[in-house]
PDB file of N, CA and C in Angstrom:
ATOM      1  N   UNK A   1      53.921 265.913 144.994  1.00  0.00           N
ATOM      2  CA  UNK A   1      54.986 265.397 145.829  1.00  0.00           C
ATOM      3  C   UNK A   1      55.313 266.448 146.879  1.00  0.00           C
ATOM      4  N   UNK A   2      55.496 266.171 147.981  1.00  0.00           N
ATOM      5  CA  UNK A   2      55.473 267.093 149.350  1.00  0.00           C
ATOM      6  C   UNK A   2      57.293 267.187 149.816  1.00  0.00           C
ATOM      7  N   UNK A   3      58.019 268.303 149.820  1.00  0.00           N
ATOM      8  CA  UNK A   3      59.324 268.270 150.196  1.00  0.00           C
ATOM      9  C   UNK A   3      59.342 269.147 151.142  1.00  0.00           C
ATOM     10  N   UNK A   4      60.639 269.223 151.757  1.00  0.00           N
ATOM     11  CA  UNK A   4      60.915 270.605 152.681  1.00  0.00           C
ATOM     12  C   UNK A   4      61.889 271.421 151.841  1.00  0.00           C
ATOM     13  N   UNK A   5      61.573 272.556 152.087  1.00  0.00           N
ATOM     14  CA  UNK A   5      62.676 273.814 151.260  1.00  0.00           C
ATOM     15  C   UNK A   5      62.811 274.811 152.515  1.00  0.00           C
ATOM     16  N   UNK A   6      64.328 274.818 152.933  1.00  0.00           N
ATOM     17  CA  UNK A   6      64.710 276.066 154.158  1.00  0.00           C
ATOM     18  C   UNK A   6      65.137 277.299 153.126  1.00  0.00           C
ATOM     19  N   UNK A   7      63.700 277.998 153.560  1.00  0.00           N
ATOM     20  CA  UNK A   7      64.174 279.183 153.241  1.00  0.00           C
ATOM     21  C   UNK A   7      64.184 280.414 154.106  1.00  0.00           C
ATOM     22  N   UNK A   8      65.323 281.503 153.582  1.00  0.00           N
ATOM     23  CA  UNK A   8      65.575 282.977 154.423  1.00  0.00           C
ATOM     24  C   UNK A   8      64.517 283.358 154.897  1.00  0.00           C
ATOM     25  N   UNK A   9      63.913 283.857 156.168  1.00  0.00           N
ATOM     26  CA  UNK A   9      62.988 284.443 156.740  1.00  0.00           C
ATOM     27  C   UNK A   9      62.542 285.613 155.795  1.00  0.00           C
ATOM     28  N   UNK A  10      63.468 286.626 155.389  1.00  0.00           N
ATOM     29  CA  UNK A  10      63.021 288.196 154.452  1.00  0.00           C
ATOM     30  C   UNK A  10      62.293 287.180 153.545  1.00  0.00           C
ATOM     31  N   UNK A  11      62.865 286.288 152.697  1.00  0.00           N
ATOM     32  CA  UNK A  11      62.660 286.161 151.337  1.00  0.00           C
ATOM     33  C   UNK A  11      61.312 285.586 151.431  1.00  0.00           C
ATOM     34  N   UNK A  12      60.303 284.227 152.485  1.00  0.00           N
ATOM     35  CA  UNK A  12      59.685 283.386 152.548  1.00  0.00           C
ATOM     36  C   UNK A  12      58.559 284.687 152.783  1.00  0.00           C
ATOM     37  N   UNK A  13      58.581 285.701 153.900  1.00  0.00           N
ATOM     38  CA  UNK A  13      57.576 286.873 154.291  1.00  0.00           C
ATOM     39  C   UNK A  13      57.465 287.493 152.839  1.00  0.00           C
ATOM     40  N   UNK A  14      58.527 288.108 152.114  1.00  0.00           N
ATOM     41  CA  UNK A  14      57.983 289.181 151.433  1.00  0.00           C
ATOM     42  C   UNK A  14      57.222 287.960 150.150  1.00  0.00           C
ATOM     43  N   UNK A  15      57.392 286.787 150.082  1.00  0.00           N
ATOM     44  CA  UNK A  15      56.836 285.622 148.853  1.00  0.00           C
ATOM     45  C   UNK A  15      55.423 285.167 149.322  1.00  0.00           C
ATOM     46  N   UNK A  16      55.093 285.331 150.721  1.00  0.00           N
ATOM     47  CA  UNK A  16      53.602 285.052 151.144  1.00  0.00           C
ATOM     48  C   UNK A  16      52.966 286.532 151.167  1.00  0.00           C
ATOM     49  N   UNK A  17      53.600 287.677 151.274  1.00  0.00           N
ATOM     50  CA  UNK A  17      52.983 289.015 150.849  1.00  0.00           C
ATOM     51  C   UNK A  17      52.271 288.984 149.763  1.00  0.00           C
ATOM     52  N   UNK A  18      53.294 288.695 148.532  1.00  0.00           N
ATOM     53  CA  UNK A  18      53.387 288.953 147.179  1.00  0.00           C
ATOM     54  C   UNK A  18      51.999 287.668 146.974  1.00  0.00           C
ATOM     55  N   UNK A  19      52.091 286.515 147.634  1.00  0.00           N
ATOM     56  CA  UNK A  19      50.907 285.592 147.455  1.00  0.00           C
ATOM     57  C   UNK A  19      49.510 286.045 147.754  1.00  0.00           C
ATOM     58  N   UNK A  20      49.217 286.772 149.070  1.00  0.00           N
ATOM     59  CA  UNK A  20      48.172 287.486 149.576  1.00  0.00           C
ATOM     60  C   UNK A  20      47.623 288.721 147.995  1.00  0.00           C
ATOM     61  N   UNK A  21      48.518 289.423 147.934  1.00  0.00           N
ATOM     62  CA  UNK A  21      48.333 290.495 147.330  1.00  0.00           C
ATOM     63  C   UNK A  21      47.621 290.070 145.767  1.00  0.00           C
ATOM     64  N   UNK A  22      48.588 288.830 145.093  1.00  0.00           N
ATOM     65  CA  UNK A  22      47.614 288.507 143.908  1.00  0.00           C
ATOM     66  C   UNK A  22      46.802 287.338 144.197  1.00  0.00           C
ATOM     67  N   UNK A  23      46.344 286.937 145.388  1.00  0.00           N
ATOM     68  CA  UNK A  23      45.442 286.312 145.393  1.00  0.00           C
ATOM     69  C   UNK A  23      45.779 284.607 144.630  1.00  0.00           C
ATOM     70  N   UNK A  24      46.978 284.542 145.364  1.00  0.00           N
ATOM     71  CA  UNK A  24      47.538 282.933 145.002  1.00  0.00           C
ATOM     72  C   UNK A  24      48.014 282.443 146.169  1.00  0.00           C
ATOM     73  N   UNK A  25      48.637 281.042 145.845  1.00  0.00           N
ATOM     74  CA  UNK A  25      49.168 280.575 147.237  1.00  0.00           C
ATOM     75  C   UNK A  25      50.828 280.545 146.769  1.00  0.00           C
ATOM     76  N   UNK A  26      51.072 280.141 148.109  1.00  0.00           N
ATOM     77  CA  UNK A  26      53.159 280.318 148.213  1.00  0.00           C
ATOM     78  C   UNK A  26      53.407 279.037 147.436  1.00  0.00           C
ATOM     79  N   UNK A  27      52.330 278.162 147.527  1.00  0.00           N
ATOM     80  CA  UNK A  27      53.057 276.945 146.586  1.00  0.00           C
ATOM     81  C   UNK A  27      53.080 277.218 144.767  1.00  0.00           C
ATOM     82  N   UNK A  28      51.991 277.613 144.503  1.00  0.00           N
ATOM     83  CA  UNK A  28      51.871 278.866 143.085  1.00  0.00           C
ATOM     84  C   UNK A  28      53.436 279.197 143.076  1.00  0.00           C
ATOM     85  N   UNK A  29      53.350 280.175 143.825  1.00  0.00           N
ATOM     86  CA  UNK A  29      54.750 281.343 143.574  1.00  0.00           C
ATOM     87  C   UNK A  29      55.343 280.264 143.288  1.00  0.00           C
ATOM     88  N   UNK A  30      56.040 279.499 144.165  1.00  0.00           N
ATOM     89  CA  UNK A  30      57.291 278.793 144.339  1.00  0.00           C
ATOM     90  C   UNK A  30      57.241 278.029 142.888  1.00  0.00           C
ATOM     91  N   UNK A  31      55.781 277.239 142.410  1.00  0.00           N
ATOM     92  CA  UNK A  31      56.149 276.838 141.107  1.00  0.00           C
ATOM     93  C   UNK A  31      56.128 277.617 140.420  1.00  0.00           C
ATOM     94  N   UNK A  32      55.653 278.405 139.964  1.00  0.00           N
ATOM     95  CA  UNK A  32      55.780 279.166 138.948  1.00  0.00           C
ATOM     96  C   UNK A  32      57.291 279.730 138.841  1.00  0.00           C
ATOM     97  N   UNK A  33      58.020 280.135 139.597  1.00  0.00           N
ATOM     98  CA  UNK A  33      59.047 280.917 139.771  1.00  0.00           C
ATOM     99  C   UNK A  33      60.690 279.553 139.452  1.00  0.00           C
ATOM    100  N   UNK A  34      60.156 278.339 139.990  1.00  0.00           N
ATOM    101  CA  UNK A  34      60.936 277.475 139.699  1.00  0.00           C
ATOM    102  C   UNK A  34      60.545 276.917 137.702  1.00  0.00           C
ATOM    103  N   UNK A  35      59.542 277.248 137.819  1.00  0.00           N
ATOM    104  CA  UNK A  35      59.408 276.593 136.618  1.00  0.00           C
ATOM    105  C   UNK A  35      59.702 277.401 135.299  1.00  0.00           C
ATOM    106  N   UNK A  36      59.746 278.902 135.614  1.00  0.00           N
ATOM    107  CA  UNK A  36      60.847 279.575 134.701  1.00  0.00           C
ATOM    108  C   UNK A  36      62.032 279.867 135.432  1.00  0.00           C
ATOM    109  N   UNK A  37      62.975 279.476 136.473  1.00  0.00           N
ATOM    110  CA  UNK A  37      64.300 278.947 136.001  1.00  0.00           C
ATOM    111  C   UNK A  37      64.166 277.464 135.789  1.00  0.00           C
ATOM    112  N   UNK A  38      63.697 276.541 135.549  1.00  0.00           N
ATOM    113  CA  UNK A  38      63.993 275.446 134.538  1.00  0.00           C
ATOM    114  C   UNK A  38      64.310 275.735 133.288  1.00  0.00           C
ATOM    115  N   UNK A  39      63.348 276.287 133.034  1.00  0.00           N
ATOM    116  CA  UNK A  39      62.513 276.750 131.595  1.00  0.00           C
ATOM    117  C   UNK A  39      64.096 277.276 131.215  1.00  0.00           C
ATOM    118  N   UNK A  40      64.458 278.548 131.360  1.00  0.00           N
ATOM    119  CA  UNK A  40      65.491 279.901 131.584  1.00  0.00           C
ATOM    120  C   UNK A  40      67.035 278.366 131.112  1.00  0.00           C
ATOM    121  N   UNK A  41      67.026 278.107 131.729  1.00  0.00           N
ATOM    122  CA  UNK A  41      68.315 277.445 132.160  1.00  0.00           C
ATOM    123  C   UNK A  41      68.707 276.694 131.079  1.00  0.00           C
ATOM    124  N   UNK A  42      67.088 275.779 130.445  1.00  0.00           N
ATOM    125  CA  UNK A  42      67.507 274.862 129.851  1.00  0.00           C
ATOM    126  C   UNK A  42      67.458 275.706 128.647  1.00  0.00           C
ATOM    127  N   UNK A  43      67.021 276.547 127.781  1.00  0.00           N
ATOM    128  CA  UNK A  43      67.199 277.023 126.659  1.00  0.00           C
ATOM    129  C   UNK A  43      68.355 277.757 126.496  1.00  0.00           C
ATOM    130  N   UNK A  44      69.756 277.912 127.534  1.00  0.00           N
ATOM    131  CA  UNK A  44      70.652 278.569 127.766  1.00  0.00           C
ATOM    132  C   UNK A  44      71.737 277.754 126.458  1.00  0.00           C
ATOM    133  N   UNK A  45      72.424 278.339 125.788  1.00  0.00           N
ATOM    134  CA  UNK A  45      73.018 277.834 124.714  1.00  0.00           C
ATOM    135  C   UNK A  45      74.549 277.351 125.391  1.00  0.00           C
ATOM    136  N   UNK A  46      75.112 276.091 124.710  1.00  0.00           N
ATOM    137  CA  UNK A  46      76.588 275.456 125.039  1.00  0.00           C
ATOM    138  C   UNK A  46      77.464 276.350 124.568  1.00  0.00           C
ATOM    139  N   UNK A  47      78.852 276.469 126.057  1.00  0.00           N
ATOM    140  CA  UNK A  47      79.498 277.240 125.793  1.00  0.00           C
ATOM    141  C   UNK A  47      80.077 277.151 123.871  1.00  0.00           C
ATOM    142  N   UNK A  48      80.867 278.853 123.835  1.00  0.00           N
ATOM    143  CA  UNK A  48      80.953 278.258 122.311  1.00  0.00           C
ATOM    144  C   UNK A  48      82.268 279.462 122.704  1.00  0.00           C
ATOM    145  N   UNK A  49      83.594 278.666 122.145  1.00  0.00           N
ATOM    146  CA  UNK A  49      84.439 279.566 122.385  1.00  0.00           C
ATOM    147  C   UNK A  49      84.460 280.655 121.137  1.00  0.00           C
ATOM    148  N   UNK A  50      85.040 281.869 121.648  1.00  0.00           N
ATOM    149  CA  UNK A  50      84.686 283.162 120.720  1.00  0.00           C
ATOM    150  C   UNK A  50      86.212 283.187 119.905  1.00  0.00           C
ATOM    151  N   UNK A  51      85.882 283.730 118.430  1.00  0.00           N
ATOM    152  CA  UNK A  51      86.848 283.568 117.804  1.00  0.00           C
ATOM    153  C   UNK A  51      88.116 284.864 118.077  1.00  0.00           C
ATOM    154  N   UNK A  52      89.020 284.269 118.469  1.00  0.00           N
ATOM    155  CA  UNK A  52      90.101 285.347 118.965  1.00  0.00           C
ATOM    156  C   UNK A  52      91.128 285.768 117.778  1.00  0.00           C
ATOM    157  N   UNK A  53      91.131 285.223 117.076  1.00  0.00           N
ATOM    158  CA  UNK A  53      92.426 285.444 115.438  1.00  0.00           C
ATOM    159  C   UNK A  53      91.870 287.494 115.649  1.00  0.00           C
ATOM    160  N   UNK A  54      93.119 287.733 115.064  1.00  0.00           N
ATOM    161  CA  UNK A  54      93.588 289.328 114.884  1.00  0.00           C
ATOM    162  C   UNK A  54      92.992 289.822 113.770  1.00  0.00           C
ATOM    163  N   UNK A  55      92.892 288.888 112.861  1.00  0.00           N
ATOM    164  CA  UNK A  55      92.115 290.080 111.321  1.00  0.00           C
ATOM    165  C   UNK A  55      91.312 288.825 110.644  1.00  0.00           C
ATOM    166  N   UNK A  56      91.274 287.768 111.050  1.00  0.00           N
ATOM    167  CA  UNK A  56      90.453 286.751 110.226  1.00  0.00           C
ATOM    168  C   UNK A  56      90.727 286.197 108.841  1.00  0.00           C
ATOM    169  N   UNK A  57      92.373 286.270 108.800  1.00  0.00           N
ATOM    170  CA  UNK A  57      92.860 285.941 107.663  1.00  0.00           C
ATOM    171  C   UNK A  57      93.767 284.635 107.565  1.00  0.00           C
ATOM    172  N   UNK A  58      93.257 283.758 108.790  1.00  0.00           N
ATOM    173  CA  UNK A  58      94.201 282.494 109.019  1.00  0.00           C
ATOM    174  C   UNK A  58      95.770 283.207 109.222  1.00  0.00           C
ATOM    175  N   UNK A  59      96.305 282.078 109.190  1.00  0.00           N
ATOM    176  CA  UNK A  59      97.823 282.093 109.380  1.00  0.00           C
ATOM    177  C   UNK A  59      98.621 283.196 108.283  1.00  0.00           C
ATOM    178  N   UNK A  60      99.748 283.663 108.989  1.00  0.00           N
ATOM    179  CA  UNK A  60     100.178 284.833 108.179  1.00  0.00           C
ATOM    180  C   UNK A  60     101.166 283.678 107.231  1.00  0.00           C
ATOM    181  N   UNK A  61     101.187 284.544 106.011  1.00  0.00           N
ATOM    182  CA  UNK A  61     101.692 283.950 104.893  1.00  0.00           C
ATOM    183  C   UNK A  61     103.073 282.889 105.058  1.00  0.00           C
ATOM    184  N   UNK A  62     103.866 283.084 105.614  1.00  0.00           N
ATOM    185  CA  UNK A  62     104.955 282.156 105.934  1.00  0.00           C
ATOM    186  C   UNK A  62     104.892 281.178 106.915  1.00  0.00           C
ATOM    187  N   UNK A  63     103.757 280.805 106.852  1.00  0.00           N
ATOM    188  CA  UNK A  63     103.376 279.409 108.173  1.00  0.00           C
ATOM    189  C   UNK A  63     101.723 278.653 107.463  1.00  0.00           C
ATOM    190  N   UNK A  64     101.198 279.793 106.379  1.00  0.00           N
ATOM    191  CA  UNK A  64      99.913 278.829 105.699  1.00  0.00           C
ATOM    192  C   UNK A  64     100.750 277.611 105.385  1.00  0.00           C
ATOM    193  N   UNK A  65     101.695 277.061 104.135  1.00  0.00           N
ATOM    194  CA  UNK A  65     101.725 275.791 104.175  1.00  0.00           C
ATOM    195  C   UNK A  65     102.826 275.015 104.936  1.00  0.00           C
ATOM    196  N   UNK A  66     103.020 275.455 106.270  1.00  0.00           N
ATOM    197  CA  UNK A  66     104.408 275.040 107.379  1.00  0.00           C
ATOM    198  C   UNK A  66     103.611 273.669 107.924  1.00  0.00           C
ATOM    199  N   UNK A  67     104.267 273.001 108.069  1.00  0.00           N
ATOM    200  CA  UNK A  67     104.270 272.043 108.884  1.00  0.00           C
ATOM    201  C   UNK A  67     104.414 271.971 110.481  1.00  0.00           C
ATOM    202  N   UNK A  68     104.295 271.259 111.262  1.00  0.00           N
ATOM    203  CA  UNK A  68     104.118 271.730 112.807  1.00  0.00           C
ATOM    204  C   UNK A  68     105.906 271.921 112.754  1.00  0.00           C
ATOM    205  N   UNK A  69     106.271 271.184 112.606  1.00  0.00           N
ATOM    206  CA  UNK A  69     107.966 271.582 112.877  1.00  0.00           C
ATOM    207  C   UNK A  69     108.431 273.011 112.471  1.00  0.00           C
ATOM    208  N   UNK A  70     108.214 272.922 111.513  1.00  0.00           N
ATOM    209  CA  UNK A  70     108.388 274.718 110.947  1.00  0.00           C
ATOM    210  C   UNK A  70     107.833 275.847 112.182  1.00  0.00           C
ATOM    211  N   UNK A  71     106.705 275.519 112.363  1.00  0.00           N
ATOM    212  CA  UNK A  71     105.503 276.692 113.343  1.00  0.00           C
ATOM    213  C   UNK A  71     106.055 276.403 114.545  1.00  0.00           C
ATOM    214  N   UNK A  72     106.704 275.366 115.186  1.00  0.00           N
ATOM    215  CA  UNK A  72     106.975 274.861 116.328  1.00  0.00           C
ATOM    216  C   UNK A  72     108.536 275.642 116.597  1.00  0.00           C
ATOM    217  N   UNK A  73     109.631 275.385 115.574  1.00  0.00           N
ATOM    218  CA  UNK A  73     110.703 275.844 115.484  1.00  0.00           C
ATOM    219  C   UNK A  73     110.682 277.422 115.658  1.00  0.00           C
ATOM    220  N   UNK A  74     109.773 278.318 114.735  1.00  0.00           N
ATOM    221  CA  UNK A  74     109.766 279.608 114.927  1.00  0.00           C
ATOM    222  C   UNK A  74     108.742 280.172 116.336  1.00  0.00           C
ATOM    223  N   UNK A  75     108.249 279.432 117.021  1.00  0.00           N
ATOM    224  CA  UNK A  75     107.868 279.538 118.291  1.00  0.00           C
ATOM    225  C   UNK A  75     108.871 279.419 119.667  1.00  0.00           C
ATOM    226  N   UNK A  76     109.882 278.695 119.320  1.00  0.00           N
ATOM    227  CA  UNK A  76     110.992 278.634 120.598  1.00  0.00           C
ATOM    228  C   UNK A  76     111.944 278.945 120.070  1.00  0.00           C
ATOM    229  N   UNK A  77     112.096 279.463 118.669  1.00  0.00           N
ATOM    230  CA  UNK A  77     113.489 280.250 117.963  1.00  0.00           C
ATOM    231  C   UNK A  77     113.935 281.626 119.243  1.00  0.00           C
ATOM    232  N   UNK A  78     115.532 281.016 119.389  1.00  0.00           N
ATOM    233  CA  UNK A  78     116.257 281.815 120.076  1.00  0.00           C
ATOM    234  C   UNK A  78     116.455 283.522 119.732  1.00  0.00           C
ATOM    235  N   UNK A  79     115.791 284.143 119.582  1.00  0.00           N
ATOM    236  CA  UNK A  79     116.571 285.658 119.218  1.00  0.00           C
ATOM    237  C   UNK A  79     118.293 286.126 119.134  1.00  0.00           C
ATOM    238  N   UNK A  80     118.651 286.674 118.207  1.00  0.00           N
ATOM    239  CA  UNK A  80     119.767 286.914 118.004  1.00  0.00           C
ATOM    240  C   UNK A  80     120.584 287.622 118.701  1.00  0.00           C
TER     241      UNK A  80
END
């Protein structure tokens, strides 16, 4: 399949260098180079959020068996 790709003048010269030199063509480079970032991209793993808790001991002892009202109440509890 035949497309157009605009590319930077530096980048297109030093990619037909690099073609001359190993004895390939710019369409080579270009696949090869696209076809490991496909490759790259798609084996990239789903975000995964990182566990943030302080010591990994769940909830501190006076809220393990609280109910949301309880945890909710001591979250907007007024200070004395």
């Amino acid at each position: 399949m035949k497309t157009t790709v605009d590319l930077p003048e530096p980048l297109l010269r030093e990619a037909q260098k690099l073609a001359r030199r190993e004895h390939t063509t710019l369409k080579a480079l270009i696949e090869a180079g696209l076809r490991g970032v496909v490759s790259e991209r798609s084996r990239e793993q789903p975000f995964e959020l990182a566990d943030a808790s302080v010591d990994g001991r769940g909830l501190q002892t006076a809220f393990r068996d609280a109910g949301w009202e309880q945890v909710r109440d001591a979250i907007y509890e007024q200070p004395e």
